[in-house]
Protein backbone atom coordinates (compact mmCIF):
# COMPACT_ATOMS: atom_id res chain seq x y z
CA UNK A 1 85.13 107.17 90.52
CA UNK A 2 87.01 104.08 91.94
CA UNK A 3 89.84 104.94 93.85
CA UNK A 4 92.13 102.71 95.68
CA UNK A 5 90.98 99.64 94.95
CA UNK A 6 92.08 99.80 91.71
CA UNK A 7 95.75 98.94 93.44
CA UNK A 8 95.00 95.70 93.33
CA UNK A 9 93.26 95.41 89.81
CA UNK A 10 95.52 97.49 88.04
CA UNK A 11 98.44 95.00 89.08
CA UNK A 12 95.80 91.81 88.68
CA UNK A 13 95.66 93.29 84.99
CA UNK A 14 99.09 93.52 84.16
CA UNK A 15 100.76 91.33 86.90
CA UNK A 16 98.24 88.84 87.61
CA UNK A 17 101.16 85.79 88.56
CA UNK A 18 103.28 88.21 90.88
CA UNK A 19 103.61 88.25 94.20
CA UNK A 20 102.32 90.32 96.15
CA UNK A 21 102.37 88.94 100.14
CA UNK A 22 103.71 86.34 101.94
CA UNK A 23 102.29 85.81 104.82
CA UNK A 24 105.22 83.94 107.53
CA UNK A 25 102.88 82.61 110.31
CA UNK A 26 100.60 81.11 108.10
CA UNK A 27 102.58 80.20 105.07
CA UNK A 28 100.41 81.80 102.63
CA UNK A 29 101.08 83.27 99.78
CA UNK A 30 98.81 85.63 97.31
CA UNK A 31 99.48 87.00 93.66
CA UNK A 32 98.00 90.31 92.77
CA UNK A 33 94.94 88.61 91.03
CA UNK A 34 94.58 86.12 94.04
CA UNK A 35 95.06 89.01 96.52
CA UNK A 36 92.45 91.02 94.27
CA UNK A 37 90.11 88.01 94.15
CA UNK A 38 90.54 87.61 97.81
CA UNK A 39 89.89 90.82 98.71
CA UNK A 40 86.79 91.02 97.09
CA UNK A 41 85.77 87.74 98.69
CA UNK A 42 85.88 89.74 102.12
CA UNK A 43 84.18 92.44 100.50
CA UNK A 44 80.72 89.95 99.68
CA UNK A 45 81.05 88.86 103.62
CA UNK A 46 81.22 92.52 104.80
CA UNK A 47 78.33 93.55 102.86
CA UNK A 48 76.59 90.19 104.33
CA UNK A 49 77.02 91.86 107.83
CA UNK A 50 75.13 95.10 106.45
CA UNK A 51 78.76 97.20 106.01
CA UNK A 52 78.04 100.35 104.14
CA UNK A 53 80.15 103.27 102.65
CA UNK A 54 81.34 104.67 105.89
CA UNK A 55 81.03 102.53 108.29
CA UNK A 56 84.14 101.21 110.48
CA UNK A 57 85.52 97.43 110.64
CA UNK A 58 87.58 96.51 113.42
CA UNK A 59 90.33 94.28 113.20
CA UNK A 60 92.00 92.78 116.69
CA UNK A 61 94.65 90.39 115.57
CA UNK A 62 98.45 90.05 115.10
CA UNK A 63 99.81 90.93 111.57
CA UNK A 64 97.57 88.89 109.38
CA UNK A 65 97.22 88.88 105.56
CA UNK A 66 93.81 88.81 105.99
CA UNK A 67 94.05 92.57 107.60
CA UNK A 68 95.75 93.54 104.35
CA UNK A 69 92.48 91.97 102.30
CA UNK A 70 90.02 93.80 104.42
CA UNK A 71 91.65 96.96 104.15
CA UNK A 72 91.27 96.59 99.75
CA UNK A 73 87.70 94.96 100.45
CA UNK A 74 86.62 98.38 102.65
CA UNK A 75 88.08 100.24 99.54
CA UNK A 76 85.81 98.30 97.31
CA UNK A 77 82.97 99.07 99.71
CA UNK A 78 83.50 102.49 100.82
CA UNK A 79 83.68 101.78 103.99
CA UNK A 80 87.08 102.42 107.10
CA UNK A 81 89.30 99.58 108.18
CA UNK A 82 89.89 100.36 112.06
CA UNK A 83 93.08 98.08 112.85
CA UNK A 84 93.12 97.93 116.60
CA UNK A 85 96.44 97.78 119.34
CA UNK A 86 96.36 94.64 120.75
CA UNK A 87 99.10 96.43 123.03
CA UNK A 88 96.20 97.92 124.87
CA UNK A 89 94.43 96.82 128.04
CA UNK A 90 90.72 95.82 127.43
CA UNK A 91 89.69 99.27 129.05
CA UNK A 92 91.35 100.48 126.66
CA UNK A 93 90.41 99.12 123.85
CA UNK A 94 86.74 99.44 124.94
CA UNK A 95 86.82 102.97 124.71
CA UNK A 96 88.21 103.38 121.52
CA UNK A 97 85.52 100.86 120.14
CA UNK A 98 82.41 102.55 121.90
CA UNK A 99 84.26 105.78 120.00
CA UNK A 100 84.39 104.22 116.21
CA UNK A 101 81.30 102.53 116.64
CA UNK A 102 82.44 100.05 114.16
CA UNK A 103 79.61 97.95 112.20
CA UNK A 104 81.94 94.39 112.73
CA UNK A 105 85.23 93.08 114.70
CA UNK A 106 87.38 90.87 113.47
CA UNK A 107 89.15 88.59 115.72
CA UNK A 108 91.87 85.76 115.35
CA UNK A 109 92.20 83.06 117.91
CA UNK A 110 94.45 85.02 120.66
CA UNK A 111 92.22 87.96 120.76
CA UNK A 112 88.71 86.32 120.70
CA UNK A 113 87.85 86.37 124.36
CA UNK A 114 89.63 90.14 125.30
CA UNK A 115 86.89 92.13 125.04
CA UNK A 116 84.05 89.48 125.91
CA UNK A 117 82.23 91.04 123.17
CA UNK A 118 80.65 89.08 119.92
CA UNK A 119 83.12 89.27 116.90
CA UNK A 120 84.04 87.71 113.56
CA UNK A 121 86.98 85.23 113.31
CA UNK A 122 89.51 86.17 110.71
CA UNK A 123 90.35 82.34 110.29
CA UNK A 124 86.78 81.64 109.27
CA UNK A 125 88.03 83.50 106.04
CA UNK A 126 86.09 85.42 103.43
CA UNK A 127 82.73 84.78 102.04
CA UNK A 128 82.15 82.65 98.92
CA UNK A 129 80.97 85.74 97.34
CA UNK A 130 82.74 87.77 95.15
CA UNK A 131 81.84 91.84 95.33
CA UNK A 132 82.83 94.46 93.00
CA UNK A 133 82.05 97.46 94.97
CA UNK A 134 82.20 101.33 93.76
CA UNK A 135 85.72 102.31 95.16
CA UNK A 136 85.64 105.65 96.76
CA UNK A 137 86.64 109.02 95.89
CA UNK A 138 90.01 109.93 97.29
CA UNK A 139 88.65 112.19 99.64
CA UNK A 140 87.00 109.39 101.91
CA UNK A 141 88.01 108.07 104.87
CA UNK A 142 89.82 104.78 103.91
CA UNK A 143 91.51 104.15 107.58
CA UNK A 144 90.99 104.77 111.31
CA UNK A 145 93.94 105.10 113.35
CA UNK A 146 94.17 106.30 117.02
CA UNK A 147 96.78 107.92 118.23
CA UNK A 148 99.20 106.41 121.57
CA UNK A 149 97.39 109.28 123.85
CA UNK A 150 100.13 110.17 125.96
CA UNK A 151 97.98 112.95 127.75
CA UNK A 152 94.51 112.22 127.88
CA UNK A 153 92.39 110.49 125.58
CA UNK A 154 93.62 109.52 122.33
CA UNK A 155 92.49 110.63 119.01
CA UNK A 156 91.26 109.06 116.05
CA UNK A 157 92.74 110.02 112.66
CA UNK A 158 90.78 109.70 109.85
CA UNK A 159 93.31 108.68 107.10
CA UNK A 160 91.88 109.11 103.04
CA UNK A 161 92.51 107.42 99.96
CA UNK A 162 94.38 110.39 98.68
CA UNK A 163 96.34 110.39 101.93
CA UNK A 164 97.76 107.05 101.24
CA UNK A 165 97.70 107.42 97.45
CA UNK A 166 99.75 110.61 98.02
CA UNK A 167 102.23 109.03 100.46
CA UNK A 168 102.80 105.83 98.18
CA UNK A 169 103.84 108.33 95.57
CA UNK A 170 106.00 110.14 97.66
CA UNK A 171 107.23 106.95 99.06
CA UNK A 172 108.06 105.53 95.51
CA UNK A 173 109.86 108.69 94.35
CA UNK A 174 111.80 109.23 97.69
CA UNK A 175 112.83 105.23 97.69
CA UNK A 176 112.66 104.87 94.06
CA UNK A 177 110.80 101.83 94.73
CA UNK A 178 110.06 99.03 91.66
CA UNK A 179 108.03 96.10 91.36
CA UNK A 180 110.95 94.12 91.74
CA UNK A 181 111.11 95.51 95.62
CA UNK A 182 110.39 93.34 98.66
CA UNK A 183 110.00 94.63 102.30
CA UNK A 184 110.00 92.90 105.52
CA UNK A 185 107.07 94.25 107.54
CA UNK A 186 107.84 92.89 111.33
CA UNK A 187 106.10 96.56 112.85
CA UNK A 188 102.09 96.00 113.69
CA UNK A 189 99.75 96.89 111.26
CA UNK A 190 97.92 98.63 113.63
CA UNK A 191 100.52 101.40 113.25
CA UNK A 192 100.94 103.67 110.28
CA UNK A 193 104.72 103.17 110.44
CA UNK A 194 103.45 98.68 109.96
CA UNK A 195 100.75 100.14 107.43
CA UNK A 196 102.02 103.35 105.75
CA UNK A 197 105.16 103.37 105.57
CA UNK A 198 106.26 100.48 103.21
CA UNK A 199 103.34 98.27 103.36
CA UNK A 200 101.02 100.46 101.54
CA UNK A 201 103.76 102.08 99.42
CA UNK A 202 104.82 98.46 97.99
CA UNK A 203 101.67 97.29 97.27
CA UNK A 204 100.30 100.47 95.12
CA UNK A 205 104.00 100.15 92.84
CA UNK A 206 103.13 96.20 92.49
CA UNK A 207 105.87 94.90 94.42
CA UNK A 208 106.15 92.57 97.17
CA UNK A 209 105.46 92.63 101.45
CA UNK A 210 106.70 89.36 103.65
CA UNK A 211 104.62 89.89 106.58
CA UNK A 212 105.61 88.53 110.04
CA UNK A 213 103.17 88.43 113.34
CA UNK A 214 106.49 90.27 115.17
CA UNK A 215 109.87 91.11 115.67
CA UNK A 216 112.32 87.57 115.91
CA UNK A 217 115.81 88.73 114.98
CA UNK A 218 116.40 84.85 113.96
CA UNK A 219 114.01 84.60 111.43
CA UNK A 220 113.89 88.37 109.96
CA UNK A 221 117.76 87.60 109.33
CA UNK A 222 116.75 84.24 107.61
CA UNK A 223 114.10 86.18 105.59
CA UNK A 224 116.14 89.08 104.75
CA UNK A 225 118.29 86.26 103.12
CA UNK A 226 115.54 83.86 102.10
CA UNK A 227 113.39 86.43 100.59
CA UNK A 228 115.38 88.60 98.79
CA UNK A 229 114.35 91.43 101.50
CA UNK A 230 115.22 95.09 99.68
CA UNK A 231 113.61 97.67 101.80
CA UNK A 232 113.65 97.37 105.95
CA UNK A 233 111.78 99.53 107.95
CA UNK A 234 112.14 100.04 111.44
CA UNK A 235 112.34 101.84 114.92
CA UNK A 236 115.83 101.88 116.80
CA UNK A 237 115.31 98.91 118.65
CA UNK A 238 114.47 96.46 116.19
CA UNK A 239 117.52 97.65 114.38
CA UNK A 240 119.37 97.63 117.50
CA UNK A 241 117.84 94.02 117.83
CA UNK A 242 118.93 92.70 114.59
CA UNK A 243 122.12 93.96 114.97
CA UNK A 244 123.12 92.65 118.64
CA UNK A 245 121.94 88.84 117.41
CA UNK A 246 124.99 86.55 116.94
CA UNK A 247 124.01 85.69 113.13
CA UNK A 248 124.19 89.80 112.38
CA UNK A 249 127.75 89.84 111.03
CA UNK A 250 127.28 86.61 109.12
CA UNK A 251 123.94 86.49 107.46
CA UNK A 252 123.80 87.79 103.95
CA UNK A 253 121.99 91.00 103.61
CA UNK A 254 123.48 91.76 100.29
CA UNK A 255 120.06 92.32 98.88
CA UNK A 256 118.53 95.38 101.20
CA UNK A 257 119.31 97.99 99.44
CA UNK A 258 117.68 100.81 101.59
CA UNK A 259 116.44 100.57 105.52
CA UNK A 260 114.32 104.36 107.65
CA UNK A 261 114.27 104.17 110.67
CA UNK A 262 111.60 106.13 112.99
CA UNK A 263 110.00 106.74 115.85
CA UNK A 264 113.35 108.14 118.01
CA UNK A 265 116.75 108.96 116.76
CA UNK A 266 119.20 106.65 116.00
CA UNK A 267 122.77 106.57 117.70
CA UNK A 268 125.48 106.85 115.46
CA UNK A 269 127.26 103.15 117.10
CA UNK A 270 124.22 101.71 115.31
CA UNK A 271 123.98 103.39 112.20
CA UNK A 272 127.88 102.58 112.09
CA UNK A 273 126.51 98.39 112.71
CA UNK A 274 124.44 99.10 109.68
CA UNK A 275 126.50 101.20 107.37
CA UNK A 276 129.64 98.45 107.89
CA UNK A 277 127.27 95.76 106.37
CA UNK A 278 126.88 98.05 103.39
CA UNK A 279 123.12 99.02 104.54
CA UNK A 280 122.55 103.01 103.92
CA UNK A 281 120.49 103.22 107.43
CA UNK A 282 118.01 106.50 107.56
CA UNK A 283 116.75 108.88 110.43
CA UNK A 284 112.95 109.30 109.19
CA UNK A 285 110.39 111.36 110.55
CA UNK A 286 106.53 110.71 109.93
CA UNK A 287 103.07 111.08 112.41
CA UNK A 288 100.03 109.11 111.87
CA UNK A 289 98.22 112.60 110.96
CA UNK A 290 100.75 113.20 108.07
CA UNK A 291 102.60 110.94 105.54
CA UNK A 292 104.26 109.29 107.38
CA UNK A 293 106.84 109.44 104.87
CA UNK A 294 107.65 112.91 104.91
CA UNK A 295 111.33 113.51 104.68
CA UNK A 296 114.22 111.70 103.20
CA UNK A 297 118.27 111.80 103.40
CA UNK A 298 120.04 111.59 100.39
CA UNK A 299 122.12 108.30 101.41
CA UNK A 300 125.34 110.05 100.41
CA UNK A 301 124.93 111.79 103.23
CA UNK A 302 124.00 109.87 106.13
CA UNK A 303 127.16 110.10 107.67
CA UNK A 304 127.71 113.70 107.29
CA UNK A 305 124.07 114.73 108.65
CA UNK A 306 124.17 111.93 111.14
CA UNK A 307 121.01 112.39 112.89
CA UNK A 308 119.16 114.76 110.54
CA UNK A 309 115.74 113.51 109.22
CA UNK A 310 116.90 114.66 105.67
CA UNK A 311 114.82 116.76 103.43
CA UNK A 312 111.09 117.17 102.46
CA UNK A 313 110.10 115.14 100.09
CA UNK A 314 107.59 115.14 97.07
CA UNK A 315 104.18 116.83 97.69
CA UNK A 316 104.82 117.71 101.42
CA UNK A 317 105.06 121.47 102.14
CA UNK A 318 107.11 121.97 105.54
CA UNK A 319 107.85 124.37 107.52
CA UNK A 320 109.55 125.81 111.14
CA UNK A 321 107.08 128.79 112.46
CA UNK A 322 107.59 130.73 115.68
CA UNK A 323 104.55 131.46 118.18
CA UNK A 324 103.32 134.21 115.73
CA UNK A 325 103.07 131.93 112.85
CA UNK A 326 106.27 133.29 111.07
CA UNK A 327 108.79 131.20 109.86
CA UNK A 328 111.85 130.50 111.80
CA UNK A 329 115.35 131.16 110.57
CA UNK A 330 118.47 129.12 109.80
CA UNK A 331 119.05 126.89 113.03
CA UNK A 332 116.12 128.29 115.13
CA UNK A 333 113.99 125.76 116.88
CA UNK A 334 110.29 126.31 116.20
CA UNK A 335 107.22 123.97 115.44
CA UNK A 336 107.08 121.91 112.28
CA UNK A 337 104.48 122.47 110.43
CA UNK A 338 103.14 120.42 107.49
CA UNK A 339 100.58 121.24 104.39
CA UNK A 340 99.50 118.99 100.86
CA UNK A 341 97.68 116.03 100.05
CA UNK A 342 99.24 113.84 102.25
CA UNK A 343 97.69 115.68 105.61
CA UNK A 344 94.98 113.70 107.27
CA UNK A 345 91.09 114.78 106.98
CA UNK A 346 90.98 115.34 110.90
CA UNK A 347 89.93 113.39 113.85
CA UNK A 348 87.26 111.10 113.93
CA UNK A 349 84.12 112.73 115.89
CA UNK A 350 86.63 115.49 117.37
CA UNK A 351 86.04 118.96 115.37
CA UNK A 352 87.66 120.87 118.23
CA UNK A 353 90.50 118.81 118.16
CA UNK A 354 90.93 119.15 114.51
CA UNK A 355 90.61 122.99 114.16
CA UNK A 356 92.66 123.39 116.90
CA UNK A 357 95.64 121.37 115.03
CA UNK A 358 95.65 123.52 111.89
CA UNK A 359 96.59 126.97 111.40
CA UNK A 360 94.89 127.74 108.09
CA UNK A 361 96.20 124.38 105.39
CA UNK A 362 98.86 124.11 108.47
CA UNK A 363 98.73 121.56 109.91
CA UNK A 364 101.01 122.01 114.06
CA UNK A 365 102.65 118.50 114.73
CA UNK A 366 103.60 120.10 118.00
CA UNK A 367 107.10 119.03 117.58
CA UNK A 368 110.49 121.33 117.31
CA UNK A 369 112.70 121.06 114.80
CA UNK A 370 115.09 123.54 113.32
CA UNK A 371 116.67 123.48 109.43
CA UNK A 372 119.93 124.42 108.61
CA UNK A 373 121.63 126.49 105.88
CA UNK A 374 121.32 123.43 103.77
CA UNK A 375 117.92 123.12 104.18
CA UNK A 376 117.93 119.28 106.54
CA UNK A 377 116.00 119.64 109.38
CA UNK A 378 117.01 118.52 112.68
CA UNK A 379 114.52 117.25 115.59
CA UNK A 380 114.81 119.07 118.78
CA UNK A 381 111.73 117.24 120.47
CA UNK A 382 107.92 118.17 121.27
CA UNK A 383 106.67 121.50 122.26
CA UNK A 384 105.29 119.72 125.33
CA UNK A 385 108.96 118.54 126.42
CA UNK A 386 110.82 121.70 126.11
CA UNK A 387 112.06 122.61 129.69
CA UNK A 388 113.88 125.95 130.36
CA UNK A 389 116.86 125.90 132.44
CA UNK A 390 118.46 128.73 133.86
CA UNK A 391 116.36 131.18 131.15
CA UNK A 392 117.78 128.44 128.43
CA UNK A 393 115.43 126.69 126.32
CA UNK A 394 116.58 122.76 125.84
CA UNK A 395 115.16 120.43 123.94
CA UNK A 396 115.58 116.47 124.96
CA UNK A 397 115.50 115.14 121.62
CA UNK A 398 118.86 116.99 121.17
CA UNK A 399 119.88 115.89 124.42
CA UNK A 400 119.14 112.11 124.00
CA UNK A 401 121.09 112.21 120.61
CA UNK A 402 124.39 112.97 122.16
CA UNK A 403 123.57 110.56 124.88
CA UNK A 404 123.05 107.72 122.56
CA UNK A 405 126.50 108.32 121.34
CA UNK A 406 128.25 106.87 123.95
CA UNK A 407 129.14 103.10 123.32
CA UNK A 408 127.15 101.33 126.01
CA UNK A 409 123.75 103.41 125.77
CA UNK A 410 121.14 101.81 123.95
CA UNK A 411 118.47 103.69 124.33
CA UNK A 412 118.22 107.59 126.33
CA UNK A 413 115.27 109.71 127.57
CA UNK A 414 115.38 112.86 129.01
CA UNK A 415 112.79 115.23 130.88
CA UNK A 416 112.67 118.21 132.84
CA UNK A 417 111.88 118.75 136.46
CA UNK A 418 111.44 121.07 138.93
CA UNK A 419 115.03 122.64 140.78
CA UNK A 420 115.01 125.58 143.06
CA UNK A 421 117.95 127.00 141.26
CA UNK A 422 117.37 126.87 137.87
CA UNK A 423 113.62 126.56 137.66
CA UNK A 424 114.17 122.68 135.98
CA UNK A 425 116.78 120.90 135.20
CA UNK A 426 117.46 117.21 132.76
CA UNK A 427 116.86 114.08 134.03
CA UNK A 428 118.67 111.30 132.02
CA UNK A 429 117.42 108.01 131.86
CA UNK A 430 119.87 105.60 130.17
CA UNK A 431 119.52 101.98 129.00
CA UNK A 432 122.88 99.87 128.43
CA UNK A 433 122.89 97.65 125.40
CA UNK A 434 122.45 93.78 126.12
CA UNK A 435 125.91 92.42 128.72
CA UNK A 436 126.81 96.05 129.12
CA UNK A 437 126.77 98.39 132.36
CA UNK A 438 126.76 102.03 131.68
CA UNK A 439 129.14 104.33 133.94
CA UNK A 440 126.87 107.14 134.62
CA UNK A 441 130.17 109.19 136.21
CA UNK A 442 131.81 108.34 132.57
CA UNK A 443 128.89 109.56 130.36
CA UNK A 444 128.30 112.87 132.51
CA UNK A 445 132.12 113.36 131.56
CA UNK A 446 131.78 112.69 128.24
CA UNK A 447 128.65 114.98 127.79
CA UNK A 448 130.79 117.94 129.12
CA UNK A 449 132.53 118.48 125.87
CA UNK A 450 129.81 117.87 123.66
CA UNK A 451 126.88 120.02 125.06
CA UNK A 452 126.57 123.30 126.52
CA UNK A 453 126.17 123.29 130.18
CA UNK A 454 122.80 124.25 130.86
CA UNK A 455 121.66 121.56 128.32
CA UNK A 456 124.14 118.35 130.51
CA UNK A 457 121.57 116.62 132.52
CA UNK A 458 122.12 117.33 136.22
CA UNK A 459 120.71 113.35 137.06
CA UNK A 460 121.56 110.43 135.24
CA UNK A 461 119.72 107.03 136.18
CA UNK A 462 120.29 103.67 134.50
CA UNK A 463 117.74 101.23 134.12
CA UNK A 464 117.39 97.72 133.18
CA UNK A 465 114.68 98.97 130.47
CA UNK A 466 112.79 102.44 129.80
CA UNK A 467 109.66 101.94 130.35
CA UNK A 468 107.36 102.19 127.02
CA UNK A 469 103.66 102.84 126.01
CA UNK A 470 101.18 100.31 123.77
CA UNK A 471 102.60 101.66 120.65
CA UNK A 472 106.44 100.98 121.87
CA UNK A 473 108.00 104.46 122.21
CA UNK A 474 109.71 105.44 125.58
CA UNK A 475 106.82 106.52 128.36
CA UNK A 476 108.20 109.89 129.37
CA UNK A 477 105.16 110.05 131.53
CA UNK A 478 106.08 107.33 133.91
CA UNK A 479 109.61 108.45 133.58
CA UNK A 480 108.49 112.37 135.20
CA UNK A 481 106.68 110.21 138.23
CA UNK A 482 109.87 108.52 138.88
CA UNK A 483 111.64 111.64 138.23
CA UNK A 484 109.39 113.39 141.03
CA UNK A 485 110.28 110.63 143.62
């Protein structure tokens, strides 16, 4: 049975002269039958390499349309596109390709001499020929991802067909997206938030994805406009980005119709940016393991449930459980769990790992959340961050939301460390928005009404920037070594 690859030829059929990518730094642009013809161009060069059903295919480059062609020509083949972080050090990146093992590695010209290693070049382009291949059923592996590995080694996740045919309809439903949708994909592809979260989604409902190599405020804002950009999807600080450039308040961005945001909560002085300029800005909540759309707030009431990731959507079973496995009640913090088709199959050569993250068709994201009588759920950060204070549990994520309300805080991180009193107490971290100073004396005041006192961080330190991991989210590791000094 052919599975995903029929994306492209179902749209080739029926949409053969619309667009489906642009690709900015090259200037190309693909229609579905182009993009369909393309892929299966890539597909006749794989197999020319020996690529089998199964086998893994590296890609080290920037965002690329040619990464988006290989990941259809390993559907037609059968075998696992393995986008790589170019964020990593070569150490790094060694290790995660003696783990895959990957058959080929696809380099453009920037990342050709990292490794020191033989690989392909992705400008060299696709063979001359064409393959049909089988497809795949849509429980094969279709994508290798590895995870940031904030403690120890990281893990790959082995992410199927039906995972991302499961999420695209969940995706479409929750966004009601149409072929008449663009998105702006600046986030790496080497992410499932670059990949999975619109990418993926847009191209299986036949509508369009402008791909840039990066983040440049300038030009997304001319593209938004240029483009006819619909759908945005981002993390705070390429929102926060966007919105501190000079053109913000001027371009027109009549045509975005929707914008998630992920990866860490937003404050509500941005959402307010956003929701001025007639943008419905949305808290999301996803993991590489599962969705990564999994939730979705009704944009009605984004203002109400400011900093709520919204409900669960289509096809995802969640849930809150305590230690025991029972499930938590109204506004109790416990671990989310998720279940359905849109889990991942496990981790890549790592059974331990993987029985150890489900608890029957459970699957333990390790992070606390708590729902309320309305049924939104509410982050209150990862198992692993939870410090108790005085007897009190208290969870940063909450923490850091309340932070991130006061006007010159851009971005907040809190941790716990050791006091003789209390047994640990917060330590803020704070970064100030661009040509603003943050009064640490003035936000310890204005946390005083807004959280209980065992939660009010006892230290607050401001830095010039939080320091972040390859994937781009705050390094609370580094943050508990300078915490410690």
């Amino acid at each position: 049975m052919k599975a995903t690859s029929d994306w492209l030829a179902m749209h080739a059929r029926f949409r053969p002269d619309a667009e489906a990518l642009f690709d900015v730094s090259t200037g190309r642009r693909w229609t579905y039958a182009a993009l369909q013809q393309e892929a299966r161009r890539w597909a006749g060069r794989l197999a020319q390499h020996g690529v089998v059903r199964g086998d893994r295919v590296a890609v080290l480059a920037h965002n690329r349309g040619e990464t988006l062609a290989l990941l259809f020509a390993c559907a037609d083949l059968g075998a696992v596109l393995f986008p790589m972080n170019w964020r990593l050090s070569p150490e790094e990146l060694s290790w995660q390709l003696g783990n895959a093992e990957p058959r080929v590695l696809f380099t453009d010209a920037t990342h050709r001499d990292v490794l020191h290693l033989d690989s392909l070049a992705l400008d060299d382009g696709p063979g001359e020929r064409a393959l049909d291949g089988q497809g795949s059923p849509l429980d094969a592996p279709w994508v290798l991802m590895y995870t940031s590995g904030s403690s120890g080694k990281p893990k790959g996740a082995l992410l199927s067909h039906g995972q991302l045919h499961w999420n695209a309809l969940n995706t479409t439903m929750a966004c009601d997206l149409t072929p008449a949708d663009t998105t702006l994909t600046f986030t790496p592809l080497f992410h499932t938030g670059g990949l999975n979260c619109l990418t993926t989604p847009l191209l299986h409902r036949g509508g369009r994805v402008v791909l840039t190599r990066g983040v440049d405020p300038a030009e997304s804002l001319h593209l938004i406009a240029t483009e006819g950009v619909t759908l945005l999807m981002g993390v705070p600080t390429i929102f926060q980005m966007l919105a501190d450039h000079p053109a913000f308040d001027t371009s027109d961005l009549h045509t975005v119709r929707d914008a998630l945001c992920g990866g860490q909560a937003l404050s509500s002085t941005l959402l307010g940016r956003y929701l001025d300029r007639g943008i419905p800005l949305r808290q999301g909540f996803g993991m590489t393991e599962v969705g990564p759309n999994c939730f979705s707030m009704p944009p009605s009431r984004v203002r109400e449930k400011l900093g709520s990731v919204g409900l669960p959507i289509h096809h995802v079973a969640a849930r809150i459980a305590r230690p025991d496995g029972t499930e938590a009640a109204v506004d109790e913090p416990g671990e989310l769990q998720f279940a359905g088709p849109a889990v991942f199959s496990g981790y890549f050569r790592d059974d331990k790992a993987t029985a150890a993250s489900f608890d029957g068709p459970w699957f333990k994201t390790g992070d606390v959340l708590a729902r309320d009588a309305d049924g939104f759920f509410w982050v209150r950060g990862r198992l692993k961050e939870m410090y108790k204070s005085g007897g009190e549990n208290v969870y940063p994520a909450e923490v850091e939301m309340v932070i991130s309300q006061f006007p010159s805080v851009a971005h907040a991180a809190v941790i716990g460390v050791p006091d003789d009193k209390w047994g640990e107490i917060g330590h803020a971290f704070v970064e100030a928005r661009p040509g603003e100073v943050i009064d640490t004396v003035g936000l310890a005041t204005f946390l005083q009404g807004r959280l209980a006192r065992f939660k009010q961080p006892k230290r607050i330190v401001a830095m010039d920037a939080l320091p972040r991991t390859a994937s781009g989210k705050i390094d609370k590791v580094a943050l508990k070594s300078v915490g410690r000094s």
